[in-house]
N, C-alpha and C. Protein backbone atom coordinates (compact mmCIF):
# COMPACT_ATOMS: atom_id res chain seq x y z
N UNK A 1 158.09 125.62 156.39
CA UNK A 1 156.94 125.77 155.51
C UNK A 1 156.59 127.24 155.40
N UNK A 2 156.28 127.59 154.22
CA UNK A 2 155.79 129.35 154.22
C UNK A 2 154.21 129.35 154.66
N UNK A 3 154.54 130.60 155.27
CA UNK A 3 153.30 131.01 155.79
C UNK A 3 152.76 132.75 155.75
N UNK A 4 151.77 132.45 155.27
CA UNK A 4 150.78 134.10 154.56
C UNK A 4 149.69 134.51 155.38
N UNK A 5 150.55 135.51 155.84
CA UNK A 5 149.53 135.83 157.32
C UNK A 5 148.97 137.53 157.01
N UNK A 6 147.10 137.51 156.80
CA UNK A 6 146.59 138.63 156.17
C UNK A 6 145.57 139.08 156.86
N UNK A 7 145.73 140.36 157.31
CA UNK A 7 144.59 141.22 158.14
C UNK A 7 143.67 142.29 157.10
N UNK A 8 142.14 142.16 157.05
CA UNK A 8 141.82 142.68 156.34
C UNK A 8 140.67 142.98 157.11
N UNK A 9 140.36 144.45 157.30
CA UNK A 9 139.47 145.33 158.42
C UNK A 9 137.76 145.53 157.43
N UNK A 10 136.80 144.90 158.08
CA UNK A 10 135.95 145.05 157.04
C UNK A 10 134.42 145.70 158.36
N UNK A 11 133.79 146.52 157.87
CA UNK A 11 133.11 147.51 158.45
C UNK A 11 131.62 146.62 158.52
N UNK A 12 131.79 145.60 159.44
CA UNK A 12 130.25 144.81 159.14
C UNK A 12 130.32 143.70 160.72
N UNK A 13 129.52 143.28 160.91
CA UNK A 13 129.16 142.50 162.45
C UNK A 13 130.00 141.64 162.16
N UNK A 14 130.56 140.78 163.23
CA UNK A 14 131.49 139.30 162.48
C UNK A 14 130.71 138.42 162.52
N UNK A 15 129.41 138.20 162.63
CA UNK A 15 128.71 137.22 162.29
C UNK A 15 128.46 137.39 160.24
N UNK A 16 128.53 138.20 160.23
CA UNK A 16 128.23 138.60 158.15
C UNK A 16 129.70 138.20 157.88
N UNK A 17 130.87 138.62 158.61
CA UNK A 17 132.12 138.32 157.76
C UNK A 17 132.27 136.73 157.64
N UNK A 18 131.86 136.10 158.84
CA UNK A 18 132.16 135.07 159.35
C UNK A 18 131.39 134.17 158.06
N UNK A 19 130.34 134.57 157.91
CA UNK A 19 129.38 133.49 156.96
C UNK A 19 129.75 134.04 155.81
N UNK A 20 130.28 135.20 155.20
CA UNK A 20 130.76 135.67 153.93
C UNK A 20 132.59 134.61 153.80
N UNK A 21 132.93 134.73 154.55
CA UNK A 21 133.94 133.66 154.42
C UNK A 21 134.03 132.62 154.07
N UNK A 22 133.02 132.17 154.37
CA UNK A 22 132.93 130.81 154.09
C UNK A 22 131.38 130.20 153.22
N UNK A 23 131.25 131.25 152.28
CA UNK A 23 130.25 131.19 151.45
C UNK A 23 130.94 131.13 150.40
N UNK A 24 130.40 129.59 149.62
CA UNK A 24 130.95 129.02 148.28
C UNK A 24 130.33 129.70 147.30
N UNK A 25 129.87 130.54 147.18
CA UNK A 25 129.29 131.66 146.14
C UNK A 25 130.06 132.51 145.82
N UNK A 26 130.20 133.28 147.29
CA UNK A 26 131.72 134.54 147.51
C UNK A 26 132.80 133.64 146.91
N UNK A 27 133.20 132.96 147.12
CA UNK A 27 134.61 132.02 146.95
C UNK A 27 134.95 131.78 145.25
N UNK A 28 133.46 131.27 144.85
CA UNK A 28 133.66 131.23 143.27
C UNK A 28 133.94 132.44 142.73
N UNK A 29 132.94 133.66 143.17
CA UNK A 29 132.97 134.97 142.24
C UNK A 29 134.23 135.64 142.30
N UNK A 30 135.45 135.28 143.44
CA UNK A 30 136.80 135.56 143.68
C UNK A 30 137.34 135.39 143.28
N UNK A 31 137.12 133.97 142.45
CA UNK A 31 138.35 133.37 141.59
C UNK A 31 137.60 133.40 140.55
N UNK A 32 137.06 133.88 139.89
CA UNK A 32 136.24 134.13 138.58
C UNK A 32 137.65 134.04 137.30
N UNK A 33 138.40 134.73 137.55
CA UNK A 33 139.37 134.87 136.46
C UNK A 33 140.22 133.45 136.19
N UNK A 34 139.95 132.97 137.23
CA UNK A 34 140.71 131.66 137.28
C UNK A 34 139.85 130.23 137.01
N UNK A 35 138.68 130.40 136.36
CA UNK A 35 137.66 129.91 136.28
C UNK A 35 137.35 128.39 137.71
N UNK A 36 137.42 128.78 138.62
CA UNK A 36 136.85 128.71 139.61
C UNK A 36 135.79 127.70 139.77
N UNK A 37 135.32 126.05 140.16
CA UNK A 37 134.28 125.86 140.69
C UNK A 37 134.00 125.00 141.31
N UNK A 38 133.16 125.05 142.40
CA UNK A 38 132.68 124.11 143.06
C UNK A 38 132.21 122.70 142.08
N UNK A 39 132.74 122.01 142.65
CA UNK A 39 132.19 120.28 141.37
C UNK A 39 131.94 118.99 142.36
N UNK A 40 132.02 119.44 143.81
CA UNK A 40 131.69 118.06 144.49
C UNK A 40 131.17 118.81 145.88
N UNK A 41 130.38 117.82 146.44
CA UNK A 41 130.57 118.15 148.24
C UNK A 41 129.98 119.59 148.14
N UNK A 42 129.62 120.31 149.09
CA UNK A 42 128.89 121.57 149.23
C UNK A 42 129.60 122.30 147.98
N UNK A 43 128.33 122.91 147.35
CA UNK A 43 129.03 123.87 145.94
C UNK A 43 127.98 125.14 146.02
N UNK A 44 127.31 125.04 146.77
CA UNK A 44 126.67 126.18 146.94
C UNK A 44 126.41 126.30 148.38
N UNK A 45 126.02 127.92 149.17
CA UNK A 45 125.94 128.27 149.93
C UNK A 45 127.04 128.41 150.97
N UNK A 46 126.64 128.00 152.49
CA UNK A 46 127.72 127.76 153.68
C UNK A 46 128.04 126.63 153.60
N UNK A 47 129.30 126.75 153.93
CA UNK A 47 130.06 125.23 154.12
C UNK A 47 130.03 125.36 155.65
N UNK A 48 130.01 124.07 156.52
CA UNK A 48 130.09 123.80 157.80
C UNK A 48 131.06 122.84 158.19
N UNK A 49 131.46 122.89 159.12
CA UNK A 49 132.16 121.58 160.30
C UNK A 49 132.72 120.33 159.39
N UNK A 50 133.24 119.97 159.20
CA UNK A 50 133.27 118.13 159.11
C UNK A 50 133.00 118.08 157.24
N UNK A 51 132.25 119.45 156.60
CA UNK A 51 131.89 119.23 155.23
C UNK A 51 132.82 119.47 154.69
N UNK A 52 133.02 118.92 153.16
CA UNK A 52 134.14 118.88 152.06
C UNK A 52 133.30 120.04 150.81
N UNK A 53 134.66 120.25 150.34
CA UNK A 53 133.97 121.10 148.95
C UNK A 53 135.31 120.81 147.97
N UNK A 54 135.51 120.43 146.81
CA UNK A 54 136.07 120.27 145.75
C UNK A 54 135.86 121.33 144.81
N UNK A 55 137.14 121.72 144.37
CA UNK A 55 137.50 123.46 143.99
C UNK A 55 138.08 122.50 142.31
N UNK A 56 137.29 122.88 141.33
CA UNK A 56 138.40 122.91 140.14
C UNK A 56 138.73 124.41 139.32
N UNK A 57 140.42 124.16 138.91
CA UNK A 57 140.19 126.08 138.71
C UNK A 57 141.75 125.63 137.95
N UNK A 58 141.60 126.46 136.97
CA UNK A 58 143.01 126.99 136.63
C UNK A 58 143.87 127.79 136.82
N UNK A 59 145.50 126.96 136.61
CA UNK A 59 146.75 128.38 137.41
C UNK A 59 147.65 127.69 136.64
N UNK A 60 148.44 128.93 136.52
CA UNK A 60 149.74 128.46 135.30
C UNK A 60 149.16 128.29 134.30
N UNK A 61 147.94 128.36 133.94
CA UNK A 61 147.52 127.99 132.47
C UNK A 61 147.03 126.08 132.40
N UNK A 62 147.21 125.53 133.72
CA UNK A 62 146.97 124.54 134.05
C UNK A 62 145.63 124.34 134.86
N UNK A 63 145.25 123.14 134.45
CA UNK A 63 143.74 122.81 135.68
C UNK A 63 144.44 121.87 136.99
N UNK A 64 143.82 122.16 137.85
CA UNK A 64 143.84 122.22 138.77
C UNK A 64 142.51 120.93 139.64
N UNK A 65 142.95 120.47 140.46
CA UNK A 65 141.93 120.09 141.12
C UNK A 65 141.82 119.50 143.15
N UNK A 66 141.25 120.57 143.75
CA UNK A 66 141.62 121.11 145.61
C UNK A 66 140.15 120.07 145.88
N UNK A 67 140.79 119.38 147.19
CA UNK A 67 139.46 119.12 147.77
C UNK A 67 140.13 119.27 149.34
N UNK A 68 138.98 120.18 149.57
CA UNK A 68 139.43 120.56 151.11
C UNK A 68 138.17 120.55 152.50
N UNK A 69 138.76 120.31 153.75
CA UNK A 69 137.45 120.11 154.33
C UNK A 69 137.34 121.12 155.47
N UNK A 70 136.40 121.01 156.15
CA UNK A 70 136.21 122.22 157.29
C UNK A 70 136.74 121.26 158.43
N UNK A 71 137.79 121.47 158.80
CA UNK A 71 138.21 120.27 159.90
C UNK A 71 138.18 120.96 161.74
N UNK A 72 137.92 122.31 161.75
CA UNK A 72 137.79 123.20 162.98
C UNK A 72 136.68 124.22 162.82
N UNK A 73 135.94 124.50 163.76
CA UNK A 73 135.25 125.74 163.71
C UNK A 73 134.39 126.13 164.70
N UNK A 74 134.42 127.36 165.38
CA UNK A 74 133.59 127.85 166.36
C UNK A 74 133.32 129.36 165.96
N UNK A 75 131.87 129.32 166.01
CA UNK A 75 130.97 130.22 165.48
C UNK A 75 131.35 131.20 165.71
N UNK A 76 131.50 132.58 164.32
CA UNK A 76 131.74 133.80 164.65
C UNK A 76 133.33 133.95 165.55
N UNK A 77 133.61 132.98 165.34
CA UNK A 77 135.04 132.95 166.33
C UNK A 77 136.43 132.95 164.98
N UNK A 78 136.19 131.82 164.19
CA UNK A 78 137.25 130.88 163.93
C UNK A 78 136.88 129.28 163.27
N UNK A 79 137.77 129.30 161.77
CA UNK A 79 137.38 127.92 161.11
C UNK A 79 138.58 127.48 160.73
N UNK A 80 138.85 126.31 160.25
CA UNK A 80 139.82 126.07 159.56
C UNK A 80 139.75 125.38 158.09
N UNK A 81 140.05 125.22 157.11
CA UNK A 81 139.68 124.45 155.91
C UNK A 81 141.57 123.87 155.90
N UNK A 82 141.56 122.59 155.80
CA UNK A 82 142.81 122.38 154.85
C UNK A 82 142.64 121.00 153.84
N UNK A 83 143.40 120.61 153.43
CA UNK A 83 143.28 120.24 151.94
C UNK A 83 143.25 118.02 152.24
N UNK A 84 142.26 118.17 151.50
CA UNK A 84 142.23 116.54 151.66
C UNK A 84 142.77 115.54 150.76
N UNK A 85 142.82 116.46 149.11
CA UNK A 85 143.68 115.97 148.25
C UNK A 85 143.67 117.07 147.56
N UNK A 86 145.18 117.10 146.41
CA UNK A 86 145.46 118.23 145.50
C UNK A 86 147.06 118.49 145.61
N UNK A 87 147.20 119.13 144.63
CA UNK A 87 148.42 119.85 143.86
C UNK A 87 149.50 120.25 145.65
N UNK A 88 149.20 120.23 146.51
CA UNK A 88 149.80 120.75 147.72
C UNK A 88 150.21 119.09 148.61
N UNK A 89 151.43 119.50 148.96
CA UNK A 89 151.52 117.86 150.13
C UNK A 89 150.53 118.17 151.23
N UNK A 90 150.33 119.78 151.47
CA UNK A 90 149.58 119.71 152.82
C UNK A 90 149.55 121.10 152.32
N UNK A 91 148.29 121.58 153.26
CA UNK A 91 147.88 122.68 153.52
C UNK A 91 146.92 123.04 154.57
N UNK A 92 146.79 124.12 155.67
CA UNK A 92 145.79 124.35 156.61
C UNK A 92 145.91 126.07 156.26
N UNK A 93 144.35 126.66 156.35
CA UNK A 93 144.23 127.82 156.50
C UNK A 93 142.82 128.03 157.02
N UNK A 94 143.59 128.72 158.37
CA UNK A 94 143.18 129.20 159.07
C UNK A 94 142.79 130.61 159.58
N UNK A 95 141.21 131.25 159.82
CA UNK A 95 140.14 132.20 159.38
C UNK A 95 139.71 132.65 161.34
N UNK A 96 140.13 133.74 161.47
CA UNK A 96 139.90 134.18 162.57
C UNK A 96 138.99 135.60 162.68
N UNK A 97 138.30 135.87 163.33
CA UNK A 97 137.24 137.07 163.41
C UNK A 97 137.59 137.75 164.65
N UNK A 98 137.55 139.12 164.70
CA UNK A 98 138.02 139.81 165.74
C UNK A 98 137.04 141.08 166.00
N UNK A 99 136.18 141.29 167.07
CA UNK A 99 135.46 142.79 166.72
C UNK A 99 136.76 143.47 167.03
N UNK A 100 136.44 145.11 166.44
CA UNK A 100 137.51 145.92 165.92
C UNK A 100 136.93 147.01 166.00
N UNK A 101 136.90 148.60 166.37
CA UNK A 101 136.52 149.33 165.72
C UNK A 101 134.98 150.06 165.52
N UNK A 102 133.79 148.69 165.92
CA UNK A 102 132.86 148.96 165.06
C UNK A 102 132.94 148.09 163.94
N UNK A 103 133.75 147.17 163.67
CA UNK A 103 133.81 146.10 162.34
C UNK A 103 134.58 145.21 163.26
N UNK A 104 134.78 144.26 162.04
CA UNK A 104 135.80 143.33 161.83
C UNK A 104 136.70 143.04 161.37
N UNK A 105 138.19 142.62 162.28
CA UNK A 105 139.37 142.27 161.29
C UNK A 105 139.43 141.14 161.53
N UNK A 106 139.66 140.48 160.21
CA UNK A 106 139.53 139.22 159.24
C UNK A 106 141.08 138.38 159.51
N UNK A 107 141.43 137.80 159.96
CA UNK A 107 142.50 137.34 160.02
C UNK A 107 142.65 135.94 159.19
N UNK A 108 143.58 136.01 158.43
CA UNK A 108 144.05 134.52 157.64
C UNK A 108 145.16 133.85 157.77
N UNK A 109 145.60 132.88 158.39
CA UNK A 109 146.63 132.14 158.27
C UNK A 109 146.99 131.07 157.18
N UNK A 110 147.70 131.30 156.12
CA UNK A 110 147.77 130.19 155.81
C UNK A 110 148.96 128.96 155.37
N UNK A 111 149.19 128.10 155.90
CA UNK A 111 150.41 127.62 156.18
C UNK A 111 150.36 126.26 154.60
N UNK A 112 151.65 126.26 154.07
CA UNK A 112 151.35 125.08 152.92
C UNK A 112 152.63 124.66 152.60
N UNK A 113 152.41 123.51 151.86
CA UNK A 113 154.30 122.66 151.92
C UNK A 113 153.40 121.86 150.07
N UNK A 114 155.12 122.30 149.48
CA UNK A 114 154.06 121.50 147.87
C UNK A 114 155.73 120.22 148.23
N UNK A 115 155.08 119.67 147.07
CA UNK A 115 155.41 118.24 147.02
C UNK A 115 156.93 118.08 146.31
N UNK A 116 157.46 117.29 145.86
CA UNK A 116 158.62 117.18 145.10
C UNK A 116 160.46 117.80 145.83
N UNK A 117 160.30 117.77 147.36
CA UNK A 117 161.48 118.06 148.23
C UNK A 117 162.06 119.17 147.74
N UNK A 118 163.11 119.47 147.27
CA UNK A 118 163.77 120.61 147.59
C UNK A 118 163.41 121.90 146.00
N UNK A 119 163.06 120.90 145.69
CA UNK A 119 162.30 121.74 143.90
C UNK A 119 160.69 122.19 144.62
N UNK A 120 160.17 121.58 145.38
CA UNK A 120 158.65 122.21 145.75
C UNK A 120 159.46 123.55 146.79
N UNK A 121 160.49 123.22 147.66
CA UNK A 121 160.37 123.97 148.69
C UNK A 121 160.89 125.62 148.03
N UNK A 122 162.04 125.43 146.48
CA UNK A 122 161.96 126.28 145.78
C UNK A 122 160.59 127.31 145.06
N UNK A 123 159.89 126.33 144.70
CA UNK A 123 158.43 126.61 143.92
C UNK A 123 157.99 127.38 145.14
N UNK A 124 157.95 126.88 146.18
CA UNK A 124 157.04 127.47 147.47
C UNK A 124 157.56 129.22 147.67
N UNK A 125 158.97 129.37 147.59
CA UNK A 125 159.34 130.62 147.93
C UNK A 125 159.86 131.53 147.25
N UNK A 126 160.04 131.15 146.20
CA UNK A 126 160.13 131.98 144.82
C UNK A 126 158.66 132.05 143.88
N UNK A 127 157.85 131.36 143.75
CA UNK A 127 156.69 131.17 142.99
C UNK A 127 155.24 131.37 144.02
N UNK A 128 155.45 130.23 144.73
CA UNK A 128 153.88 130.00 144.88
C UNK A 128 153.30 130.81 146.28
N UNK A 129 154.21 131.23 146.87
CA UNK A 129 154.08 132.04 148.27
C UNK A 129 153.41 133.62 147.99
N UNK A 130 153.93 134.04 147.27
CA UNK A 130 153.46 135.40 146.48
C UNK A 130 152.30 135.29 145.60
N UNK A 131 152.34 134.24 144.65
CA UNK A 131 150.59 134.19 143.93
C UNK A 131 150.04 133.93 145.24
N UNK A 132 150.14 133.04 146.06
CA UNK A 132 148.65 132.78 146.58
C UNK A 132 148.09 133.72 147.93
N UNK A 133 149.33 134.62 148.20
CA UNK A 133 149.07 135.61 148.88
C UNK A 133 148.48 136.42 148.07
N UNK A 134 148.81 136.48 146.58
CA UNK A 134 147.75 137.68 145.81
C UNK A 134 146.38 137.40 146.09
N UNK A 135 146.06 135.76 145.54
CA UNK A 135 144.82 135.19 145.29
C UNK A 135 144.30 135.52 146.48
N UNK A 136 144.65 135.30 147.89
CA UNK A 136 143.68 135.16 149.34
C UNK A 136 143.84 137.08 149.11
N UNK A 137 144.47 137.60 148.84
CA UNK A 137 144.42 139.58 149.46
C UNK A 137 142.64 139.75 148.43
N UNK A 138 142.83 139.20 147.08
CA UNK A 138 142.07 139.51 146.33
C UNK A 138 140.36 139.02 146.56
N UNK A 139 140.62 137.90 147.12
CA UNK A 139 139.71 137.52 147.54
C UNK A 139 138.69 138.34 149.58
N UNK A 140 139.54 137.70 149.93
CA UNK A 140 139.18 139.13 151.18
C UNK A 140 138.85 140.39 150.51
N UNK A 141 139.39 141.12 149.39
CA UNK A 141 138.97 142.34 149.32
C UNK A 141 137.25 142.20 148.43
N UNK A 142 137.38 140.65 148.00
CA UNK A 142 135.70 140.83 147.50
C UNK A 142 134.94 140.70 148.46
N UNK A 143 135.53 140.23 149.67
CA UNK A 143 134.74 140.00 150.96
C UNK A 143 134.04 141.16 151.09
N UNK A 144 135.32 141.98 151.68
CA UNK A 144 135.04 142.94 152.09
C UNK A 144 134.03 143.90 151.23
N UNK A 145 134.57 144.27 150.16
CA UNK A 145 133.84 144.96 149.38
C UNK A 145 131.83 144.55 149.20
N UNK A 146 132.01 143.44 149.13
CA UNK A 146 130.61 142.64 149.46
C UNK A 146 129.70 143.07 150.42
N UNK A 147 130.34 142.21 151.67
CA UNK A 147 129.46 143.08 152.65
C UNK A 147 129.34 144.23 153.40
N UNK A 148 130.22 145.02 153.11
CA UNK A 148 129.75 146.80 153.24
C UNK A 148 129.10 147.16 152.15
N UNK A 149 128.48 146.44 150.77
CA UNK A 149 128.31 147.31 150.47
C UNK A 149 126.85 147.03 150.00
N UNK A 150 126.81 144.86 150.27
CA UNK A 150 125.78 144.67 150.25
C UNK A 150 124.96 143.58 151.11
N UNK A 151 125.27 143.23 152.04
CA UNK A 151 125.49 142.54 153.07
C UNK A 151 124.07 142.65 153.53
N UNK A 152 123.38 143.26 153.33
CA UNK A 152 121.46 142.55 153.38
C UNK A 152 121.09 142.00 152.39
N UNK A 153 121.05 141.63 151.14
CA UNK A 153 121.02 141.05 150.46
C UNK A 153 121.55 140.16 149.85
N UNK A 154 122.91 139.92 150.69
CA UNK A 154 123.66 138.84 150.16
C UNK A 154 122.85 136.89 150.41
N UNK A 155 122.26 136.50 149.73
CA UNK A 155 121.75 134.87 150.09
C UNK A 155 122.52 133.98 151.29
N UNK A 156 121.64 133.78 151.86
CA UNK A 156 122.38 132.76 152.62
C UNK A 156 123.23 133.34 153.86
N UNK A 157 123.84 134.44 153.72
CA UNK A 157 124.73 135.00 155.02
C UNK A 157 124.07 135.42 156.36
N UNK A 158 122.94 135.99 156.18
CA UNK A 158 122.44 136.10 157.82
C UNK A 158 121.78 134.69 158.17
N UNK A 159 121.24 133.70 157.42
CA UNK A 159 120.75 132.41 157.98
C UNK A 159 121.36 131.66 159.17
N UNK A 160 120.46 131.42 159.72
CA UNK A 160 121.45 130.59 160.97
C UNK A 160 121.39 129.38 160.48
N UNK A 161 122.60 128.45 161.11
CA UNK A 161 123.10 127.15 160.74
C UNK A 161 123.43 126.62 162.10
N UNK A 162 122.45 125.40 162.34
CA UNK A 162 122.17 124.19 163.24
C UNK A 162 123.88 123.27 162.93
N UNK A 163 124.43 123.25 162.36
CA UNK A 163 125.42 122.51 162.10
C UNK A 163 126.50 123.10 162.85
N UNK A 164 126.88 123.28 164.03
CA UNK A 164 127.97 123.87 165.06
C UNK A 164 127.61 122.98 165.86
């Protein structure tokens, strides 16, 4: 199975990266070009533990439709989201926080297998391994860019959450 493994150093506490990660706000405005949106299950704010969020978005010029859940997570540590139904036979990606520096590096794992045997496992390593490493670099870099630059005012990210 391919796997897209991305370090991205961002100058902020890992409690802000940690909740910027996994803020369905940040997530939409990332994929903006791809028209991007939350349509079920948490669609705004933090997503937590055990919760689902349903992603519809276009790629290839095609719609699309991800429903994925938070199936791991320990605070400021480490989450996992992988896919409960959608366009993928399977998928887990996995979100690690590291102090660093004075910041945080952002670690992403993400491991995925598409469907249709030896024609998906083609799609996977000629096609789809490289977009979606674009999509996650592009996205981390709105992270990042976010909260260095606005990370007191971002909604919802310093709130604490009873749901751990």
């Amino acid at each position: 199975m391919p796997a897209i493994n991305l370090q991205t150093f961002i100058q902020a506490p890992i409690n802000v990266c940690f909740d910027a990660a996994r803020s369905i706000d940040l997530h939409v405005q990332s994929m903006q070009r791809h028209r991007e949106q939350a349509i079920a299950g948490i669609t705004r704010g933090l997503i937590n533990l055990n919760q689902t969020v349903t992603w519809r978005a276009w790629h290839f010029g095609l719609p699309f439709k991800l429903k994925v859940q938070i199936t791991e997570m320990k605070r400021n540590e480490f989450f996992v989201d992988q896919m409960v139904s959608g366009p993928f036979k399977w998928f887990r990606h996995y979100h690690a926080f590291w102090p660093q520096n004075g910041g945080t590096l952002m670690v992403d794992e993400f491991v995925f297998k598409s469907p249709l045997g030896w024609l998906g496992r083609l799609a996977d390593q000629w096609v789809l391994k490289d977009y979606l490493q674009t999509l996650l670099s592009e996205r981390n870099q709105l992270i990042k860019h976010t909260v260095e630059t606005q990370a007191i005012t971002l909604p919802n990210l310093n709130r604490r959450e009873n749901a751990y």
